[in-house]
Protein backbone atom coordinates (compact mmCIF):
# COMPACT_ATOMS: atom_id res chain seq x y z
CA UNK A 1 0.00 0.00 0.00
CA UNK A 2 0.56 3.85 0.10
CA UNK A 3 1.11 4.00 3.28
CA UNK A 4 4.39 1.33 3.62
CA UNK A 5 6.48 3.23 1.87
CA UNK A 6 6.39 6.66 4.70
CA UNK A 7 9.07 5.84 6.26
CA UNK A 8 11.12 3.50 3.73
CA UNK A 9 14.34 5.84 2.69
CA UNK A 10 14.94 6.45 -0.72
CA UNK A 11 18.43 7.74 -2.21
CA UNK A 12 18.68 9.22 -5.46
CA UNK A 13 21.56 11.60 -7.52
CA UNK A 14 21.58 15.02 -6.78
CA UNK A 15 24.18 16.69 -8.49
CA UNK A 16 27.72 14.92 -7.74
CA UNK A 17 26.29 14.07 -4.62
CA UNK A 18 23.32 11.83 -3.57
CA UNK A 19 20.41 12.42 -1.50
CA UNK A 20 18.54 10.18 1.20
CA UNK A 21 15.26 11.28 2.36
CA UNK A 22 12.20 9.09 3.92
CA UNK A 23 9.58 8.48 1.67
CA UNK A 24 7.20 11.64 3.17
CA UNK A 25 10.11 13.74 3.20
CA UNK A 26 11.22 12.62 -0.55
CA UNK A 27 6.82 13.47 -1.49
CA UNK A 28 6.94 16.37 0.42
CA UNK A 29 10.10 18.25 -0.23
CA UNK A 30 10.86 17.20 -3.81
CA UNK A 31 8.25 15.41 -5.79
CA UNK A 32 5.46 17.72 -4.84
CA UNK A 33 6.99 20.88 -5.02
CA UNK A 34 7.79 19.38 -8.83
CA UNK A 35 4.88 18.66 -9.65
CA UNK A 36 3.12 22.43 -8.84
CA UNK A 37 6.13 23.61 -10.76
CA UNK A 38 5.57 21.84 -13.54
CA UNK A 39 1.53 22.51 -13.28
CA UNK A 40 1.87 26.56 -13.05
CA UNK A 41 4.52 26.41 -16.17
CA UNK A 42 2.04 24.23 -18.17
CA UNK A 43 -1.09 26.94 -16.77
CA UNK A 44 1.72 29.95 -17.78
CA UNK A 45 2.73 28.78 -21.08
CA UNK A 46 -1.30 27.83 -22.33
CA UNK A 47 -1.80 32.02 -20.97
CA UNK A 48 1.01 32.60 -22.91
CA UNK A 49 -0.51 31.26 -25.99
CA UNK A 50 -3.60 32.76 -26.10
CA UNK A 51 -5.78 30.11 -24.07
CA UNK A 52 -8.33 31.58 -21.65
CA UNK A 53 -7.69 29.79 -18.76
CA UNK A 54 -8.72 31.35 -15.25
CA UNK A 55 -8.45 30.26 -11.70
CA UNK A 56 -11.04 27.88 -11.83
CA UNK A 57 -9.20 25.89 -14.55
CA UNK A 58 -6.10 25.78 -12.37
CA UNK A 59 -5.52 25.03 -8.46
CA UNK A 60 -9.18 26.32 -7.17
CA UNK A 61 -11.07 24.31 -9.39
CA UNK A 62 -14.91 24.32 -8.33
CA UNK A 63 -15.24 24.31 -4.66
């Protein structure tokens, strides 16, 4: 499940160097903050190109 891998550590390259974080730490502090990155480029770049995209399209979505 989901929830085994929390605290199974996970090493991967960063730079010259590696990394080892838990798995909560590794969704938390790296793949997360990824994927909003790559979510508000994708959102900037359809803006960019004419699209009419609003809030409601991106993070707020209908409440």
């Amino acid at each position: 499940s989901v929830d085994s891998g929390h605290d199974r550590e996970i090493t991967f390259p960063m730079g010259n160097e590696t990394a080892t974080l838990t798995g909560v730490n590794y969704f938390l502090g790296f793949t997360l903050p990824n994927i909003y990155f790559h979510h508000t480029t994708a959102f900037n770049i359809l803006r960019h190109n004419g699209v009419s995209v609003s809030k409601m399209d991106d993070f707020i979505g209908g409440l």
